[in-house]
C-alpha atoms as a PDB file:
ATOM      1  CA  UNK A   1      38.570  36.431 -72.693  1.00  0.00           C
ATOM      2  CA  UNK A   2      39.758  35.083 -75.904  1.00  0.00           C
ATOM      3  CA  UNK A   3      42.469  32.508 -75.291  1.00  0.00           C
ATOM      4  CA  UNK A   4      45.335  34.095 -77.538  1.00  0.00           C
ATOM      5  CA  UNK A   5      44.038  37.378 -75.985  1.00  0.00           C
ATOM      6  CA  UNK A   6      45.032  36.113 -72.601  1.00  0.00           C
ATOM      7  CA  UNK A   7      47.892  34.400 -74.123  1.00  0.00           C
ATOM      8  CA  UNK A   8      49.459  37.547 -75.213  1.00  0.00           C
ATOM      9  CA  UNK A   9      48.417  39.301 -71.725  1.00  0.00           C
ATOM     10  CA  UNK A  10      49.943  36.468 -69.455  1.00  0.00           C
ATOM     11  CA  UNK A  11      52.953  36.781 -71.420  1.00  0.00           C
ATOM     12  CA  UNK A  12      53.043  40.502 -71.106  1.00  0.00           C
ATOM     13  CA  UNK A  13      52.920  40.484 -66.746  1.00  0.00           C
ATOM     14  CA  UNK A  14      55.399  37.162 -66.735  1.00  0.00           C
ATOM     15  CA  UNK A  15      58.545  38.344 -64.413  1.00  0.00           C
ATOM     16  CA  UNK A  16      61.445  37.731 -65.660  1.00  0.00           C
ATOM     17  CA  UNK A  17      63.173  37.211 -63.013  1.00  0.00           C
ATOM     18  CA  UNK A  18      63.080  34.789 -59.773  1.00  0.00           C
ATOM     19  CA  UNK A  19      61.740  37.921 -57.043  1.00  0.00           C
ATOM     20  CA  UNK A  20      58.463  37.036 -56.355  1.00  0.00           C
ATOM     21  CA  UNK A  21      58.539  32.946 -57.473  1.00  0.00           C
ATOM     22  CA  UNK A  22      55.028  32.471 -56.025  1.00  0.00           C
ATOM     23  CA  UNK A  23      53.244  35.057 -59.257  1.00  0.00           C
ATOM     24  CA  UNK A  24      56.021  33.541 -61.485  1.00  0.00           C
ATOM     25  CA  UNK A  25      54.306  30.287 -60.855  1.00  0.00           C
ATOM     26  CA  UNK A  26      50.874  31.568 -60.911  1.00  0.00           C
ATOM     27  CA  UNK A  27      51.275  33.478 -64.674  1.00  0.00           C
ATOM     28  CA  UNK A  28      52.967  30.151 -66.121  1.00  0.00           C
ATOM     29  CA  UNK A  29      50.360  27.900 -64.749  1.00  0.00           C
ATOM     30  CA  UNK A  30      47.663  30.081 -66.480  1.00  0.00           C
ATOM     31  CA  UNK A  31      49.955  30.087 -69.645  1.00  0.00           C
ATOM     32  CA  UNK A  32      49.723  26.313 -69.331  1.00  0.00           C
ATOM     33  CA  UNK A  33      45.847  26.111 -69.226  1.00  0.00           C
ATOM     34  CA  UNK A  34      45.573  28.355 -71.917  1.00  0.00           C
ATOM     35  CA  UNK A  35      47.785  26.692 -73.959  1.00  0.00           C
ATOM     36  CA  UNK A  36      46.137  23.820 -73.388  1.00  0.00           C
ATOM     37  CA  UNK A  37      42.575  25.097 -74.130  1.00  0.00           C
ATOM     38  CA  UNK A  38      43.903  26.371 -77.756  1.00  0.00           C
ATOM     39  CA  UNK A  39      45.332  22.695 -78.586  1.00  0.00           C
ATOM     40  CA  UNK A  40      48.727  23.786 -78.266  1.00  0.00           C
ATOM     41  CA  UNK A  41      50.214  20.770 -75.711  1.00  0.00           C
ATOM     42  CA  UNK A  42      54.102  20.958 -76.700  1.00  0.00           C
ATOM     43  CA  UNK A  43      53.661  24.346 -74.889  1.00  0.00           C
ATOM     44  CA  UNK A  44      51.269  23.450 -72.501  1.00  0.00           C
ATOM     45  CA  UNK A  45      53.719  21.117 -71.117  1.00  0.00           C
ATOM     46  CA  UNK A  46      56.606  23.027 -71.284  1.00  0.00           C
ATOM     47  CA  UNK A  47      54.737  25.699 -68.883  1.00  0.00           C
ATOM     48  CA  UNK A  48      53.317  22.851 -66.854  1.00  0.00           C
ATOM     49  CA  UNK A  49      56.615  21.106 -66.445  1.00  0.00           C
ATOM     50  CA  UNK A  50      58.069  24.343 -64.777  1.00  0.00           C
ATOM     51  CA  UNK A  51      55.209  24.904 -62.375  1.00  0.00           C
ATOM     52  CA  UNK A  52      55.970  21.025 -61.525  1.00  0.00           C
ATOM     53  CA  UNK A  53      59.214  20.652 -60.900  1.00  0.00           C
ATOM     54  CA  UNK A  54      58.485  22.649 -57.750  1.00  0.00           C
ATOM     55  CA  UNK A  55      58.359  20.849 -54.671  1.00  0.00           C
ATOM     56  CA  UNK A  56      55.142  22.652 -52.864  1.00  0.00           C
ATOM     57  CA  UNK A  57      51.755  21.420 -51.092  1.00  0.00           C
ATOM     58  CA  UNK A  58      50.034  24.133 -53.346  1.00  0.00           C
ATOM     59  CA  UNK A  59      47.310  23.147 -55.285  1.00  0.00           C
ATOM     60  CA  UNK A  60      47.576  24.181 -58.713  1.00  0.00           C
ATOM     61  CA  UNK A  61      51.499  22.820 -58.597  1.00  0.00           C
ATOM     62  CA  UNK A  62      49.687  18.963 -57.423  1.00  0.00           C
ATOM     63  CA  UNK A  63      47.256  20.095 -60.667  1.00  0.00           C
ATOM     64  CA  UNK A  64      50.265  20.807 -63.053  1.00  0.00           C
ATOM     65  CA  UNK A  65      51.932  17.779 -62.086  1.00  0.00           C
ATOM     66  CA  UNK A  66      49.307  16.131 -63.204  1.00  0.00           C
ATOM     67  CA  UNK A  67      48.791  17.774 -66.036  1.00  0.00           C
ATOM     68  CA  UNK A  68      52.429  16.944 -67.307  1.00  0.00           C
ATOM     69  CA  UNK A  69      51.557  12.985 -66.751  1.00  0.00           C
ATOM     70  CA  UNK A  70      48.216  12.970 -68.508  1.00  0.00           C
ATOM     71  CA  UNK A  71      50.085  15.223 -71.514  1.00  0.00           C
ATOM     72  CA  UNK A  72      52.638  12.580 -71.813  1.00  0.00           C
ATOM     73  CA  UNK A  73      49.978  10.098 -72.067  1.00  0.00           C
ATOM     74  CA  UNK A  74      48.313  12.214 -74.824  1.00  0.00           C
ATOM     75  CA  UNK A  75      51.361  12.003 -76.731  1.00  0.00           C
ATOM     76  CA  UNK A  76      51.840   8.342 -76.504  1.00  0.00           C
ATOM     77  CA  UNK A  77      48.674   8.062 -78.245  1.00  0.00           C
ATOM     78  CA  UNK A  78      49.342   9.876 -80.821  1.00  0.00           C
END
C-alpha cells in the first residue's frame, strides 16, 4: 500500500480514547514506521515516543524505543 495511503487509513481506525490501549499502541506504532518510510522523522518520533514511554516486555514497544534513540541520533547529525 502506498505509504500516505496507509497514512490516511491508520489515522482513520486510531481510537481516540484510552479503551483498548493495546490497538492504540499498535495503530501509532504503524503511524511511526510509516512516517518514517516517507522521510517524515519529526512525526515519526512523535508516534514512536508515545509507543515508548510505555513500560511493556512487548516487542514492537523495545523496537520503538529504539527507534526514538537512533531518531535523535539522526537529528544530531543533521
Amino acid at each position: 500500500m502506498i505509504p500516505n495511503k496507509r497514512l490516511l487509513n491508520l489515522k482513520k481506525i486510531l481510537p481516540k480514547t484510552e479503551k483498548n490501549r493495546l490497538y492504540k499502541l499498535q495503530v501509532e506504532n504503524a503511524l511511526a514506521i510509516t512516517y518514517e518510510e516517507i522521510g517524515d522523522f519529526e512525526k515519526a518520533m512523535e508516534f514512536y515516543k508515545e509507543v515508548a514511554e510505555k513500560e511493556s516486555e512487548i516487542y514492537f514497544i523495545k523496537v520503538a524505543k529504539e527507534k526514538v534513540l537512533e531518531l535523535s541520533l539522526k537529528n544530531k547529525e543533521i
